[in-house]
C-alpha atoms as a PDB file:
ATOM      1  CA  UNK A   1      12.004 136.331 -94.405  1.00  0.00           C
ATOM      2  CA  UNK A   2       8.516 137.753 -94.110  1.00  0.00           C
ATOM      3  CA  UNK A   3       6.704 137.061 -91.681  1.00  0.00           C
ATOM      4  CA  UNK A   4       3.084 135.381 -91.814  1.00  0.00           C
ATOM      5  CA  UNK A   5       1.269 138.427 -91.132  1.00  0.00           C
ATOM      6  CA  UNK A   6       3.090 140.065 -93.875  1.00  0.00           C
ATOM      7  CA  UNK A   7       1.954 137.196 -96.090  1.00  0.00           C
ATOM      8  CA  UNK A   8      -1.496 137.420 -95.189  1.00  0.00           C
ATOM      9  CA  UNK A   9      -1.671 141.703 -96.008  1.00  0.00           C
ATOM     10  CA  UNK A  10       0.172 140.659 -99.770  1.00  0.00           C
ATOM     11  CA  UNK A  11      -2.591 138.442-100.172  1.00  0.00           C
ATOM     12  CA  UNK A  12      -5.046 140.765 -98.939  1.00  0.00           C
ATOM     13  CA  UNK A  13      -4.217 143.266-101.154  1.00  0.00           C
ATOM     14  CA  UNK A  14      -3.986 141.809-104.145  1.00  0.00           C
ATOM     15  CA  UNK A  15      -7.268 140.163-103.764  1.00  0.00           C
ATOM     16  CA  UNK A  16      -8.785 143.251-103.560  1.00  0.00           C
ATOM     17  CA  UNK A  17      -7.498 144.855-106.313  1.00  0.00           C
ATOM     18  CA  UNK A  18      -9.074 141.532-108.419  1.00  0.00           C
ATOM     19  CA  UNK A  19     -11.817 142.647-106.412  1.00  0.00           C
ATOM     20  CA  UNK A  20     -11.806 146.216-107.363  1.00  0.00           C
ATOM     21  CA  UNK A  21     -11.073 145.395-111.331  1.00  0.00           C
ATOM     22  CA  UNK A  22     -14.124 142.665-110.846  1.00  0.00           C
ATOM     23  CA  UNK A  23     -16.516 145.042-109.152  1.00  0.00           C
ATOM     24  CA  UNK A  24     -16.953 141.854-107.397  1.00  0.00           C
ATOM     25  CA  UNK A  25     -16.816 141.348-103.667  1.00  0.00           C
ATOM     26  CA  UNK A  26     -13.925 138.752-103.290  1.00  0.00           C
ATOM     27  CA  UNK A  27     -12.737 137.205 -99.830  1.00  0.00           C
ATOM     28  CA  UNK A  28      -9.602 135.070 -98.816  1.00  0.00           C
ATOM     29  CA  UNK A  29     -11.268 131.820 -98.254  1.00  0.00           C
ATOM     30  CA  UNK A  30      -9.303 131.227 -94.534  1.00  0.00           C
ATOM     31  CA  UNK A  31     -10.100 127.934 -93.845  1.00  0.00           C
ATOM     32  CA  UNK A  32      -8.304 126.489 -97.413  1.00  0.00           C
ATOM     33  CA  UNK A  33      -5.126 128.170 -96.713  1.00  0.00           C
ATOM     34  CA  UNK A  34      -2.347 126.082 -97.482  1.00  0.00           C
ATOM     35  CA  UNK A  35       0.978 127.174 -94.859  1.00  0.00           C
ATOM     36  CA  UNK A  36       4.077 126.124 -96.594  1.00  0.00           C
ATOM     37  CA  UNK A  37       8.021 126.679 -95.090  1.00  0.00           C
ATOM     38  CA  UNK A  38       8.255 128.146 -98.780  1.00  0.00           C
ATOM     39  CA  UNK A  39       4.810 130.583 -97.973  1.00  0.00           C
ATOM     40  CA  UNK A  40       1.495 130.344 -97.749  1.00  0.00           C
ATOM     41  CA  UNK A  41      -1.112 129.222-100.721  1.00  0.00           C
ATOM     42  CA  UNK A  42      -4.379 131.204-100.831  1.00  0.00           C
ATOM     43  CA  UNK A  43      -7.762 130.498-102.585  1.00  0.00           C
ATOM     44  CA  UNK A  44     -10.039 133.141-103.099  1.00  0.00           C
ATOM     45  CA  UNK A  45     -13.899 133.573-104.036  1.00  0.00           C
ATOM     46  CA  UNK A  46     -17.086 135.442-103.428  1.00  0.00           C
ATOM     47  CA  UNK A  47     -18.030 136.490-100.171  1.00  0.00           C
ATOM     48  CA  UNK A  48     -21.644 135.116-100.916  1.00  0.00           C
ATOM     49  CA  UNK A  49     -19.956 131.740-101.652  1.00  0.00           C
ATOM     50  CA  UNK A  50     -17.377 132.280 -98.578  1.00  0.00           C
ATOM     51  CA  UNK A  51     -20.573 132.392 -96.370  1.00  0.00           C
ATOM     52  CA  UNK A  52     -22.680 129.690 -97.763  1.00  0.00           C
ATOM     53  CA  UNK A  53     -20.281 127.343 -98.910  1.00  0.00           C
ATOM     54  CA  UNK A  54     -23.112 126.165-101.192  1.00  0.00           C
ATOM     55  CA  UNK A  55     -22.062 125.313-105.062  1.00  0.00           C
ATOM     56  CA  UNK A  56     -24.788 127.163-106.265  1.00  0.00           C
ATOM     57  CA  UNK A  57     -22.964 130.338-105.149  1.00  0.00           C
ATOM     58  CA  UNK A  58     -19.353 129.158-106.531  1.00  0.00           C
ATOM     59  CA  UNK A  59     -19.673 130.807-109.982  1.00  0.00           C
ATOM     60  CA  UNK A  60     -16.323 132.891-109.962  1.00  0.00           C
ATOM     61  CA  UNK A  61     -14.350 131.802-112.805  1.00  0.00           C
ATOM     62  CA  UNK A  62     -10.447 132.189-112.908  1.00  0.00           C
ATOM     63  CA  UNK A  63      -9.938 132.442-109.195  1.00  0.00           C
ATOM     64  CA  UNK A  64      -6.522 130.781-109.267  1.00  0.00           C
ATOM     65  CA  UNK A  65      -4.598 130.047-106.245  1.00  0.00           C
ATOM     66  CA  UNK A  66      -1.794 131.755-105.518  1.00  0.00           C
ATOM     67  CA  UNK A  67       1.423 131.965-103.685  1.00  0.00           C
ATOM     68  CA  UNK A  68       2.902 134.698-101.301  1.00  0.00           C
ATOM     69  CA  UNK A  69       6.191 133.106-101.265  1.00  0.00           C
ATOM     70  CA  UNK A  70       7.556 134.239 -97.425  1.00  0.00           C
ATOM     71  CA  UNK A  71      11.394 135.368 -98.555  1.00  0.00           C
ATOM     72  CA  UNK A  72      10.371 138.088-101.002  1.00  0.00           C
ATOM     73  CA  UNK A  73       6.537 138.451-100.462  1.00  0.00           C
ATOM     74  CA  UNK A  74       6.425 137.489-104.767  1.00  0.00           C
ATOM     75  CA  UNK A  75       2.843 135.809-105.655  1.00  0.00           C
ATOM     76  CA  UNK A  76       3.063 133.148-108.043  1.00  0.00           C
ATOM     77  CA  UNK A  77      -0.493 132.572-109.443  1.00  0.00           C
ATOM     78  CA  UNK A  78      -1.031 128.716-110.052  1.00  0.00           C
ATOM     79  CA  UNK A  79      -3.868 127.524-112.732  1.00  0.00           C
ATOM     80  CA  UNK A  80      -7.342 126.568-112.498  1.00  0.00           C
ATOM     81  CA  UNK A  81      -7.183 122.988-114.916  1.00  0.00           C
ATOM     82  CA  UNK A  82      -6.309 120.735-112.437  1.00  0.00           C
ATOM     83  CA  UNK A  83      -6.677 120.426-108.528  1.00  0.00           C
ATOM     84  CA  UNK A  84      -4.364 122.422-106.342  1.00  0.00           C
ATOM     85  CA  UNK A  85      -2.097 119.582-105.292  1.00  0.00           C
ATOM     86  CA  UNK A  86      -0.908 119.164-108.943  1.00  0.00           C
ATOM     87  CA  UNK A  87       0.611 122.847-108.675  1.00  0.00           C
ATOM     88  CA  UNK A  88       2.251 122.444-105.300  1.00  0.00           C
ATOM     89  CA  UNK A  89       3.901 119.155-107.057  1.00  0.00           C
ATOM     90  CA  UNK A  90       4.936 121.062-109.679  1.00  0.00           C
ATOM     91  CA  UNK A  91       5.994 124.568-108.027  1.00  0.00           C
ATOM     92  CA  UNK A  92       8.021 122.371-105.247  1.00  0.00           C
ATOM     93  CA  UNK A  93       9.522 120.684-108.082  1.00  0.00           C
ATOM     94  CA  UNK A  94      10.863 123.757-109.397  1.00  0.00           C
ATOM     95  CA  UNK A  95       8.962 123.568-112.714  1.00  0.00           C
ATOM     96  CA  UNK A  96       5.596 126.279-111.948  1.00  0.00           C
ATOM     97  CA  UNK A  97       5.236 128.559-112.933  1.00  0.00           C
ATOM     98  CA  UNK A  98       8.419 127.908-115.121  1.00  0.00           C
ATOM     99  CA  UNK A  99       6.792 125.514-117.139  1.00  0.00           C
ATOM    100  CA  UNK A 100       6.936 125.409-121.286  1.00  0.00           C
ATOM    101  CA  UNK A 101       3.658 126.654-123.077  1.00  0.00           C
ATOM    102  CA  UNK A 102       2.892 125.843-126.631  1.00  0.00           C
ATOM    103  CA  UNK A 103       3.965 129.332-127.510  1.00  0.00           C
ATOM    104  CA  UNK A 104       7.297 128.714-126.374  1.00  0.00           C
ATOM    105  CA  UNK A 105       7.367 126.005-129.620  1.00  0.00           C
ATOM    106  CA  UNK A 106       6.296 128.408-132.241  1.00  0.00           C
END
């Protein structure tokens, strides 16, 4: 079991290699964390937004929330088409990110 430290440098790090491959300045956004017993959910963005908090400055597209899930330190990226709660529903569920896509019927 990692611990919540551990979580926090996984998530750290792979926001800033979205960062790095952006050649944007991304940020964890702290205060939307999400602490699970499963792990912790993070939600990610600009710095610019991350200080202003206005809407204006929210233009990052495909910022998905993710998952450092605290017994392996695995991140399990959830999707951007519906509001966050509809993922944790689904991951604690046990059907995200397991979930059929249309090219699974082809």
């Amino acid at each position: 079991m990692l611990t919540e430290q551990q979580l926090i440098e996984i998530a750290k790090k792979h926001v800033k290699e979205r960062s790095e491959k952006s050649g944007l300045d991304l940020v964890i956004l702290e205060d939307r964390c999400v602490k699970k017993s499963y792990g912790i959910i993070f939600r990610y963005n600009t710095e610019k937004y991350n200080t202003t908090r206005n809407d204006d400055d929210n233009t990052l597209l495909g910022n998905a929330p993710f998952i450092v899930e605290n017994s392996n330190g695995k991140i399990v990226l959830f999707g951007t088409g519906r509001e966050i709660e509809y993922y944790i529903k689904e991951y604690e569920a046990g059907k995200w990110p397991n979930m059929p896509r249309l090219s699974d019927f082809e």
